[in-house]
PDB file of N, CA and C in Angstrom:
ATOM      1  N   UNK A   1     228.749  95.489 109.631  1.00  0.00           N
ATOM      2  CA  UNK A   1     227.438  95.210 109.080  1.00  0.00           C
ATOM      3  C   UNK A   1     226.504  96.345 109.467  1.00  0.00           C
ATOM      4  N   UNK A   2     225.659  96.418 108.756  1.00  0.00           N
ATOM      5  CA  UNK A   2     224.723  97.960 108.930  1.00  0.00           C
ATOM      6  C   UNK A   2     223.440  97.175 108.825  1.00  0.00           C
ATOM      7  N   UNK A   3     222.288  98.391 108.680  1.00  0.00           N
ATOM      8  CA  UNK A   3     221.015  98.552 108.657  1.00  0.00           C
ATOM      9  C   UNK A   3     220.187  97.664 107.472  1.00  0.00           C
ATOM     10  N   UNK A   4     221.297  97.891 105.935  1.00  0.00           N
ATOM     11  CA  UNK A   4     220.579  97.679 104.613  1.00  0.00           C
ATOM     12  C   UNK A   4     220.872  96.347 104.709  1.00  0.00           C
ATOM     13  N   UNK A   5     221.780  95.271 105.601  1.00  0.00           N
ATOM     14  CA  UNK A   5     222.256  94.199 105.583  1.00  0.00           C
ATOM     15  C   UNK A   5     221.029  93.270 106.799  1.00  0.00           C
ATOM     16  N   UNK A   6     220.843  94.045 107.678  1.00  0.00           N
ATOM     17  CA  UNK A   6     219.751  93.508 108.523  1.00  0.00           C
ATOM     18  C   UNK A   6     218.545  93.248 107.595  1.00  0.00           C
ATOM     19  N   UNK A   7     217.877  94.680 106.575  1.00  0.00           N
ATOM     20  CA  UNK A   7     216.725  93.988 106.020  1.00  0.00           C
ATOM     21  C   UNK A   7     216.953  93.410 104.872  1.00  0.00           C
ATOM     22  N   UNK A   8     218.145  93.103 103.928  1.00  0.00           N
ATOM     23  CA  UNK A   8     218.000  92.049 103.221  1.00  0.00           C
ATOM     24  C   UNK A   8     217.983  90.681 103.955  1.00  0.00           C
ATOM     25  N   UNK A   9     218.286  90.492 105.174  1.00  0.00           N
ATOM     26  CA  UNK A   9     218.031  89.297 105.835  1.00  0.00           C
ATOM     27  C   UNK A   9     216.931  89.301 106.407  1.00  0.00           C
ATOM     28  N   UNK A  10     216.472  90.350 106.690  1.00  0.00           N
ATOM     29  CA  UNK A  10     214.799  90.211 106.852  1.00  0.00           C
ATOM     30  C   UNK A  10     213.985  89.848 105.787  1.00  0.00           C
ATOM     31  N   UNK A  11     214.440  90.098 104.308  1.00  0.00           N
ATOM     32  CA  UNK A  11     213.467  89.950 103.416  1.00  0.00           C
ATOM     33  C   UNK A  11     213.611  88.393 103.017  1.00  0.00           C
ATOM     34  N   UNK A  12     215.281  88.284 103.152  1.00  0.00           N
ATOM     35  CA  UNK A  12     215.128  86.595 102.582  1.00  0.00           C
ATOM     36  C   UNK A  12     214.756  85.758 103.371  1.00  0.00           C
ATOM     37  N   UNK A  13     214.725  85.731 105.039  1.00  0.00           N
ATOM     38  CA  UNK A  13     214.059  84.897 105.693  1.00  0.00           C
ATOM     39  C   UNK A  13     212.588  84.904 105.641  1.00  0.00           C
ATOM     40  N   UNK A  14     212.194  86.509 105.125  1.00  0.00           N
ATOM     41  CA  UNK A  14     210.704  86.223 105.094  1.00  0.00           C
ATOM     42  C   UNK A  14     210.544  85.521 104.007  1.00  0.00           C
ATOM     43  N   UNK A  15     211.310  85.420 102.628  1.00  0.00           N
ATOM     44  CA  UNK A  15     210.756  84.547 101.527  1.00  0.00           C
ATOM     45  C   UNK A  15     210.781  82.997 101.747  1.00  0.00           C
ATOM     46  N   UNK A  16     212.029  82.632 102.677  1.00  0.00           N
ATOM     47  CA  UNK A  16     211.796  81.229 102.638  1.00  0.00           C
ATOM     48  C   UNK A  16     210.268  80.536 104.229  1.00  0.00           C
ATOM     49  N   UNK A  17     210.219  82.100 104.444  1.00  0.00           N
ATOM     50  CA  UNK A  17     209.417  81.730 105.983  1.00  0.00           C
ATOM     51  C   UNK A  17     207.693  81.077 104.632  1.00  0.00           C
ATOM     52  N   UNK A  18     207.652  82.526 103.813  1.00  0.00           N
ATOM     53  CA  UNK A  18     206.337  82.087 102.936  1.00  0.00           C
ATOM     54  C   UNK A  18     206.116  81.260 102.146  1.00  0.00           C
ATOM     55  N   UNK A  19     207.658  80.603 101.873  1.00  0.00           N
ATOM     56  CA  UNK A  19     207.688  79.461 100.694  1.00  0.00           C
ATOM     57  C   UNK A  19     207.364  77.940 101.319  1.00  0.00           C
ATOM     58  N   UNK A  20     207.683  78.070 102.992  1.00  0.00           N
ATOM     59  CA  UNK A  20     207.974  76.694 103.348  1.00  0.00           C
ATOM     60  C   UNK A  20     206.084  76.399 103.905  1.00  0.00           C
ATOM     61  N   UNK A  21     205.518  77.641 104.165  1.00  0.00           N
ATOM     62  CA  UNK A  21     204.280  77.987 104.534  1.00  0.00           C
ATOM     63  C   UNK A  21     203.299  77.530 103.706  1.00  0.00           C
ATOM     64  N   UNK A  22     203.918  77.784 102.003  1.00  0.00           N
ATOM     65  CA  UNK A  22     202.720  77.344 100.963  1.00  0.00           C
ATOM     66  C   UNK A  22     203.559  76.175 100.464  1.00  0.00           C
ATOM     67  N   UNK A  23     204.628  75.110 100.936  1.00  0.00           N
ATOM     68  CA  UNK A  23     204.869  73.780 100.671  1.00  0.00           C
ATOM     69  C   UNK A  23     204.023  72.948 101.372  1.00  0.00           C
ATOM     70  N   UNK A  24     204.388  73.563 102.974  1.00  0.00           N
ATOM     71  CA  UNK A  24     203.120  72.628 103.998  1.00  0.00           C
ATOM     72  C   UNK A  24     201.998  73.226 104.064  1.00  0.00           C
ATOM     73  N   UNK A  25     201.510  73.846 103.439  1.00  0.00           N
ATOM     74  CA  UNK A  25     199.577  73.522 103.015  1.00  0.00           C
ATOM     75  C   UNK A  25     199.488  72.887 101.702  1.00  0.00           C
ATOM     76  N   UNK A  26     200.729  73.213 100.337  1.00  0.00           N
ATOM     77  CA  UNK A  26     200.455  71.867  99.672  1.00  0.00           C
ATOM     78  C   UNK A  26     200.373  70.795 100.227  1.00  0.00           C
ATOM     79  N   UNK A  27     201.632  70.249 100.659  1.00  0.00           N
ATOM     80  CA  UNK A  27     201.958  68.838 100.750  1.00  0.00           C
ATOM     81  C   UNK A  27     200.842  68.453 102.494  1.00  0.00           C
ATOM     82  N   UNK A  28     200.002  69.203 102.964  1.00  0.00           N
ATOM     83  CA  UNK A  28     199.451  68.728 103.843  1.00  0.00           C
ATOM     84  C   UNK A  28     197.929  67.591 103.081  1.00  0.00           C
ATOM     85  N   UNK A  29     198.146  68.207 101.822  1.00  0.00           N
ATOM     86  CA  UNK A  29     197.020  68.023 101.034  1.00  0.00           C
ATOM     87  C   UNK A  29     197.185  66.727 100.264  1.00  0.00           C
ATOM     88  N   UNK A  30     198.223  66.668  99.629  1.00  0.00           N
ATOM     89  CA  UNK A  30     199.065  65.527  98.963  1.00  0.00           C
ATOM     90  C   UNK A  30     200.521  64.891  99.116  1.00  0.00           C
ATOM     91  N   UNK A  31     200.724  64.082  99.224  1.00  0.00           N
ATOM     92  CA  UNK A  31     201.276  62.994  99.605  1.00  0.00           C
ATOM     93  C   UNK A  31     202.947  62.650  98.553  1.00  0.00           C
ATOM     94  N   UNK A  32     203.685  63.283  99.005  1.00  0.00           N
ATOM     95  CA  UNK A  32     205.062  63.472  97.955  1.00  0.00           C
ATOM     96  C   UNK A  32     206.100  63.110  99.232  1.00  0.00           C
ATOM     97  N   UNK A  33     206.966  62.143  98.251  1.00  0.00           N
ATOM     98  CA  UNK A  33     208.035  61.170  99.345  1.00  0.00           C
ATOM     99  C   UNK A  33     209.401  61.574  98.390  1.00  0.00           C
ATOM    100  N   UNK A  34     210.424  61.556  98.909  1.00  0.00           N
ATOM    101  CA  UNK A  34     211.570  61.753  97.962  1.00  0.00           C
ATOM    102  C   UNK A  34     212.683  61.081  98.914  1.00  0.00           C
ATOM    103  N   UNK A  35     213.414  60.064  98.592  1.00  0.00           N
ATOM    104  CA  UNK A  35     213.868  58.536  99.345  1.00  0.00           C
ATOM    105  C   UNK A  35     213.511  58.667 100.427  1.00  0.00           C
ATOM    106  N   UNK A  36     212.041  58.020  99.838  1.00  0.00           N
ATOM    107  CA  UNK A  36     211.580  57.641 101.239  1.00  0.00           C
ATOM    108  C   UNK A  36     211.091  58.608 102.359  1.00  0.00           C
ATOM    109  N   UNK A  37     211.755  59.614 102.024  1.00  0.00           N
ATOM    110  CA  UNK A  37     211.114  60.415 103.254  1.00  0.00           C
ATOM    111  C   UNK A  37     209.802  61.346 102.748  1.00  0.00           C
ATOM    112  N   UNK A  38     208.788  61.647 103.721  1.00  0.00           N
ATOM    113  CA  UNK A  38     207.672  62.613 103.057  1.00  0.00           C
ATOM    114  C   UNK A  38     207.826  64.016 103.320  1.00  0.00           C
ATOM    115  N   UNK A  39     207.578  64.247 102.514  1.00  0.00           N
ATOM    116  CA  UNK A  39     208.298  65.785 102.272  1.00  0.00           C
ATOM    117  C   UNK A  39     207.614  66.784 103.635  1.00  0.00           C
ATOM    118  N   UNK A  40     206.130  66.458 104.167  1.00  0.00           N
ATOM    119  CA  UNK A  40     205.473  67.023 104.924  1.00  0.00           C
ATOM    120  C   UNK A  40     206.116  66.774 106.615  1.00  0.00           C
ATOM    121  N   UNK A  41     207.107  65.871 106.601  1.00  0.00           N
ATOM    122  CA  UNK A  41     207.367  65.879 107.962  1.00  0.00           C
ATOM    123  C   UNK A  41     208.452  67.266 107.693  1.00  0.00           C
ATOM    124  N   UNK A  42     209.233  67.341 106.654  1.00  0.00           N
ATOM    125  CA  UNK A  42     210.099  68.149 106.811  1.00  0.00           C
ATOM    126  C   UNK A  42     209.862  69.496 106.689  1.00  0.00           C
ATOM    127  N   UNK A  43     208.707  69.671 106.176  1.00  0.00           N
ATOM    128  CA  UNK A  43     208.190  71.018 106.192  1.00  0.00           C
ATOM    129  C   UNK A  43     207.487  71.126 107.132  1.00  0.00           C
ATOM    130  N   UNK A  44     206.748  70.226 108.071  1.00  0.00           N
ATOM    131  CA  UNK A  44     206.377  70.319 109.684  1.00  0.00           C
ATOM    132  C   UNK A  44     207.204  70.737 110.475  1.00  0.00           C
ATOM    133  N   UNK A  45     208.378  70.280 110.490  1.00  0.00           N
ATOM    134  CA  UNK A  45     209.448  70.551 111.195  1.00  0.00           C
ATOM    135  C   UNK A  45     209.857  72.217 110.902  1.00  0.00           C
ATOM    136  N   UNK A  46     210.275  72.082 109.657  1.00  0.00           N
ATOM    137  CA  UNK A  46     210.721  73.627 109.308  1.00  0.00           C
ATOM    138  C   UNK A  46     209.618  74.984 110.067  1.00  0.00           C
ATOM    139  N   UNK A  47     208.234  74.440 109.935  1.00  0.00           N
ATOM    140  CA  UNK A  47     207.551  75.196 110.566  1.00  0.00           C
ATOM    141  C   UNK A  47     207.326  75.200 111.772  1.00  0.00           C
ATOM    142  N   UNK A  48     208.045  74.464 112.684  1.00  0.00           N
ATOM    143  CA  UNK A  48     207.641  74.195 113.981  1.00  0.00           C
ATOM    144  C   UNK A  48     208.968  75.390 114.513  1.00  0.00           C
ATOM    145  N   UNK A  49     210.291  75.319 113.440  1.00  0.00           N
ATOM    146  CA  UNK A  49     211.320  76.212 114.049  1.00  0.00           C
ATOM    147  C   UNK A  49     211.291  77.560 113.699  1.00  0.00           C
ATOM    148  N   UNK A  50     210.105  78.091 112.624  1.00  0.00           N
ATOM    149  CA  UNK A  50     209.646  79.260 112.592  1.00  0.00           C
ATOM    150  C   UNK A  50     208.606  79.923 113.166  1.00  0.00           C
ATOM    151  N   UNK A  51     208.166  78.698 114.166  1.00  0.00           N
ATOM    152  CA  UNK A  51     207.598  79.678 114.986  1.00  0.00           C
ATOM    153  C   UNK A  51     207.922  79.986 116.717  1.00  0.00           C
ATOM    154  N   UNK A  52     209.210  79.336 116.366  1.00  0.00           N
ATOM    155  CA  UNK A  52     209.763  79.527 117.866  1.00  0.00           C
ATOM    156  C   UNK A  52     210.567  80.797 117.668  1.00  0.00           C
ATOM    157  N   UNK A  53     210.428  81.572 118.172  1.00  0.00           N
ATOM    158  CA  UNK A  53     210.423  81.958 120.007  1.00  0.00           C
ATOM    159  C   UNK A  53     209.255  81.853 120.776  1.00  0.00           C
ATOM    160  N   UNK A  54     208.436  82.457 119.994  1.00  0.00           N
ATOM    161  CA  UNK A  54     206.933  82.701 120.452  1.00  0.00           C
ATOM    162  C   UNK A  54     205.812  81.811 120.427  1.00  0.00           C
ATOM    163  N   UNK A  55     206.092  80.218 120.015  1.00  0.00           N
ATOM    164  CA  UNK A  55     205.758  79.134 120.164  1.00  0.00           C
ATOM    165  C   UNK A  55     205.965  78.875 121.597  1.00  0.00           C
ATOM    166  N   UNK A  56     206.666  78.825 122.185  1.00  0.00           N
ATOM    167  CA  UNK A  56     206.921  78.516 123.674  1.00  0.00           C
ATOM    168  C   UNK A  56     205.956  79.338 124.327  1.00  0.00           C
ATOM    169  N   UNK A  57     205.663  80.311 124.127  1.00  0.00           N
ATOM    170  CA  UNK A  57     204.443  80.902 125.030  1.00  0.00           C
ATOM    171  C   UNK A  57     203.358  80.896 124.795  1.00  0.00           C
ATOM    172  N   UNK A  58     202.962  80.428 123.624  1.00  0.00           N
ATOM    173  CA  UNK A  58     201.606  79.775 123.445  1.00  0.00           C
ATOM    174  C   UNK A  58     201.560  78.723 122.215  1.00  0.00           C
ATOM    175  N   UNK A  59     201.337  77.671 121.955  1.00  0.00           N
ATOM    176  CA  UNK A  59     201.269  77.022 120.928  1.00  0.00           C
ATOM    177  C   UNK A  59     200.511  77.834 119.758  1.00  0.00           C
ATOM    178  N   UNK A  60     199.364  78.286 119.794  1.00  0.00           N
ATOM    179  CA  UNK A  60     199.020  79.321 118.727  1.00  0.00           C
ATOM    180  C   UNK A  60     199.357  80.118 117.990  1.00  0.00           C
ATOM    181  N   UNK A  61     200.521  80.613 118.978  1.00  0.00           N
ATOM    182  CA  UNK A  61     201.510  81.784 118.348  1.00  0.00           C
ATOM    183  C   UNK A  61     202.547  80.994 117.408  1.00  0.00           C
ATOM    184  N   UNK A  62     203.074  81.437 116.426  1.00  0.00           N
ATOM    185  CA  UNK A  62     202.816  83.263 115.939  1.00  0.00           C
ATOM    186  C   UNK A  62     201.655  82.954 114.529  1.00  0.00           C
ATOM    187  N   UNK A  63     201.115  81.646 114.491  1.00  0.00           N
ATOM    188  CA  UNK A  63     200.417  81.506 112.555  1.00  0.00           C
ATOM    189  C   UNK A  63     198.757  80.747 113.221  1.00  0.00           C
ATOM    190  N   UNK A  64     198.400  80.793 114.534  1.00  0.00           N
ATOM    191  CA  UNK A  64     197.401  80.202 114.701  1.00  0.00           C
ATOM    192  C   UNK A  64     195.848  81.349 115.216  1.00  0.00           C
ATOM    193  N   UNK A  65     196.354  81.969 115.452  1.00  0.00           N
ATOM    194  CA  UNK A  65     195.776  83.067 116.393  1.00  0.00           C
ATOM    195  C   UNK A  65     194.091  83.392 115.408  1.00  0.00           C
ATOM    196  N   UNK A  66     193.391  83.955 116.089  1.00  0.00           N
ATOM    197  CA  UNK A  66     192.205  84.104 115.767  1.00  0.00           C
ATOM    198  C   UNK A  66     191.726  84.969 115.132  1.00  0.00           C
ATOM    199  N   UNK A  67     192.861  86.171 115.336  1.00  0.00           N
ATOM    200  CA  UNK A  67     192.671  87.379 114.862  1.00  0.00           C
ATOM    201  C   UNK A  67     193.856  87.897 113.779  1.00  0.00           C
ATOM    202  N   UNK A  68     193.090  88.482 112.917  1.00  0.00           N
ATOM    203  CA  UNK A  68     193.798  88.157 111.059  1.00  0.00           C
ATOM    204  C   UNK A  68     195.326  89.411 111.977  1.00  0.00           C
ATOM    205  N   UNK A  69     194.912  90.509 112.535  1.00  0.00           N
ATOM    206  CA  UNK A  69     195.808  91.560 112.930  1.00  0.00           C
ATOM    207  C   UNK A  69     197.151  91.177 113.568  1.00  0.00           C
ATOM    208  N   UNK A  70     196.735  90.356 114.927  1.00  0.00           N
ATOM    209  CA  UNK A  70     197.427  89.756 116.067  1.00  0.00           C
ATOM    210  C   UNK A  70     198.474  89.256 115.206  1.00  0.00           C
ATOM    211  N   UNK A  71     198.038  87.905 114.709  1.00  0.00           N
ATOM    212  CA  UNK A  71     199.105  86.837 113.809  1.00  0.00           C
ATOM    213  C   UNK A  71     199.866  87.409 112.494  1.00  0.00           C
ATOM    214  N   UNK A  72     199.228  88.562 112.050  1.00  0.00           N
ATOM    215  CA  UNK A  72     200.310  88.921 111.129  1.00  0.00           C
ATOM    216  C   UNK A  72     201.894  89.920 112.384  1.00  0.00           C
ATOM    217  N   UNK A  73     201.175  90.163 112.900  1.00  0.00           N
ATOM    218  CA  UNK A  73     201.947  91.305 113.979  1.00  0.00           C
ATOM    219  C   UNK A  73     202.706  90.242 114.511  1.00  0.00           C
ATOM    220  N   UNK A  74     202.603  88.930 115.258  1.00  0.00           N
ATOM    221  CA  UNK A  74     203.255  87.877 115.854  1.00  0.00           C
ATOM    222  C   UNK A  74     203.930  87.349 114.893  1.00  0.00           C
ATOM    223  N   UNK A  75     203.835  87.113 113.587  1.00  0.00           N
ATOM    224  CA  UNK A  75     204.895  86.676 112.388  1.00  0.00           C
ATOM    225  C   UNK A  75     205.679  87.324 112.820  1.00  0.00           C
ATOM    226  N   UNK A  76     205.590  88.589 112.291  1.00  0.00           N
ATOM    227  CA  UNK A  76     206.970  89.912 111.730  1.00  0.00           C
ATOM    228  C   UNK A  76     207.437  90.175 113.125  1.00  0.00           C
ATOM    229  N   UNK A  77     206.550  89.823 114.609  1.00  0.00           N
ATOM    230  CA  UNK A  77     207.739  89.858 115.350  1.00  0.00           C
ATOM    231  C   UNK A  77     208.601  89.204 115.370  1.00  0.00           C
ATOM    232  N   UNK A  78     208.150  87.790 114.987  1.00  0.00           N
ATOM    233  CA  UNK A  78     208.681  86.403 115.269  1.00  0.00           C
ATOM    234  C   UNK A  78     209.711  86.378 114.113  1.00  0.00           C
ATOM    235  N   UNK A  79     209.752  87.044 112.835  1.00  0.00           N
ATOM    236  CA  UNK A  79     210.664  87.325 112.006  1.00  0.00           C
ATOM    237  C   UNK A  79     211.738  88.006 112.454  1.00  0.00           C
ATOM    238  N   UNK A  80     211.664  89.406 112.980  1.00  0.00           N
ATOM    239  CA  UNK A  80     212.427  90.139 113.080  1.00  0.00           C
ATOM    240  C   UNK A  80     213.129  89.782 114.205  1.00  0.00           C
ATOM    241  N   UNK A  81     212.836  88.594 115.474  1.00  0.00           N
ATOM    242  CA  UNK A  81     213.415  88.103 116.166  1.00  0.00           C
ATOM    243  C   UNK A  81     214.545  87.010 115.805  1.00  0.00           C
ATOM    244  N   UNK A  82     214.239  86.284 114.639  1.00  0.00           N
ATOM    245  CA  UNK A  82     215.275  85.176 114.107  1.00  0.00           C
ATOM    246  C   UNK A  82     216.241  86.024 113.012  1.00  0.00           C
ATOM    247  N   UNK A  83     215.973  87.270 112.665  1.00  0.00           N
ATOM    248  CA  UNK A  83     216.682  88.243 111.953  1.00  0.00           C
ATOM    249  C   UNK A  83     217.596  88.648 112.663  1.00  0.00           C
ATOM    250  N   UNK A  84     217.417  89.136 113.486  1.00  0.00           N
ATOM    251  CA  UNK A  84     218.440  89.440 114.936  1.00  0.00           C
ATOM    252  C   UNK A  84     219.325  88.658 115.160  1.00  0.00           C
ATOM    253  N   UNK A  85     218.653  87.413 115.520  1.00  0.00           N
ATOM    254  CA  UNK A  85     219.738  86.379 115.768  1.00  0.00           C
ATOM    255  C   UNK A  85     220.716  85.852 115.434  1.00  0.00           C
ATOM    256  N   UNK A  86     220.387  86.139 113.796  1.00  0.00           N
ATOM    257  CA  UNK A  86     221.437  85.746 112.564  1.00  0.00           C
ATOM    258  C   UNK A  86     221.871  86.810 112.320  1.00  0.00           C
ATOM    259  N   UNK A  87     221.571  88.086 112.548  1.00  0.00           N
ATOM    260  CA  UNK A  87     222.187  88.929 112.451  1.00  0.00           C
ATOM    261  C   UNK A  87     223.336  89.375 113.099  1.00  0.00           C
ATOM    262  N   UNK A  88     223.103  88.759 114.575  1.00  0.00           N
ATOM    263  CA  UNK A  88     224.245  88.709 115.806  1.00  0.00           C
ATOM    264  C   UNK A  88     225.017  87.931 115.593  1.00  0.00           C
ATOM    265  N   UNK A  89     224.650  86.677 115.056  1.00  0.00           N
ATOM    266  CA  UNK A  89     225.438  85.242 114.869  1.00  0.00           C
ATOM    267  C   UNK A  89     226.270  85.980 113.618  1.00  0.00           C
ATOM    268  N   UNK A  90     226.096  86.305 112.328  1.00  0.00           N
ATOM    269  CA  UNK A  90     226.759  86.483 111.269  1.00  0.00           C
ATOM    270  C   UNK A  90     228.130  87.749 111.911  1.00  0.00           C
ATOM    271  N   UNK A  91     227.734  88.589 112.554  1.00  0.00           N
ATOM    272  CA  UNK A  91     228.122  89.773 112.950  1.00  0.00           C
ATOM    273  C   UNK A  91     229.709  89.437 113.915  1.00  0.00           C
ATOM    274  N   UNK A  92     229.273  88.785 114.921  1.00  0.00           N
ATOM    275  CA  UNK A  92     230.190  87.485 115.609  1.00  0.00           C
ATOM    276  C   UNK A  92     230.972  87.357 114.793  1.00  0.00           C
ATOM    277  N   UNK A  93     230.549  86.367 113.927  1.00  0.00           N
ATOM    278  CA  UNK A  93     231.486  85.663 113.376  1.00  0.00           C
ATOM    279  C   UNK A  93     232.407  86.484 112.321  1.00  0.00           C
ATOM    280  N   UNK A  94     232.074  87.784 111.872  1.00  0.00           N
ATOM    281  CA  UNK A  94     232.462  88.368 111.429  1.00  0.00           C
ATOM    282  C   UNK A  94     233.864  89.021 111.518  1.00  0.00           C
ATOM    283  N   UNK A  95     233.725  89.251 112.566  1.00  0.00           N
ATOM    284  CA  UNK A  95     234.510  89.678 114.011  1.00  0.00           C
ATOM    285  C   UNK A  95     235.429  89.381 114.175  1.00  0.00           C
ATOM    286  N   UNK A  96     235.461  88.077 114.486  1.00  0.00           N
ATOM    287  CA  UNK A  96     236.263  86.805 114.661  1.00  0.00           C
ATOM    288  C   UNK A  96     237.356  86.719 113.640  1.00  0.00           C
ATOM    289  N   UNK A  97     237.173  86.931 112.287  1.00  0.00           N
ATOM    290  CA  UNK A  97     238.259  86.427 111.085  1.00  0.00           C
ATOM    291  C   UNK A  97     238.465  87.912 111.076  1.00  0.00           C
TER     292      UNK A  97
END
């Protein structure tokens, strides 16, 4: 695995990081259930695991922060940190077979 394989996984995690971002500010707004479940817990959730790593060291981090600069800079770290990860994990497993 190379370089051009790291940022297409950078780009598609960033698309689903911005898609799940503008589901939960829709659905924070309105009220959509699909059996039974509401769609906003699951996009709470989804966002609670995109912002970990850097959730653990401050709840603010990486989409709360005060300053427009900081929080875009704490995303794309916080991106390029779960890029890695899957990048190591895919790489592994690669390996392996």
């Amino acid at each position: 695995m190379n370089l051009k394989f790291f940022f297409k996984l950078f780009f598609l995690l960033l698309f689903f990081e911005i898609l799940a971002a503008f589901l939960d500010t829709y659905l924070s707004q309105n009220t959509v259930e699909v059996f039974g479940i509401d769609l906003k817990t699951v996009t709470n959730i989804l966002m609670n695991l995109f912002s970990l790593p850097l959730s653990l060291i401050s709840r603010e981090l990486p989409f709360y922060t005060q300053n427009l600069w900081l929080s875009l800079g704490s995303v794309f770290f916080n991106l390029m940190i779960h890029t890695y990860v899957i990048y190591r994990l895919l790489s592994t497993i690669r390996k392996k077979s």
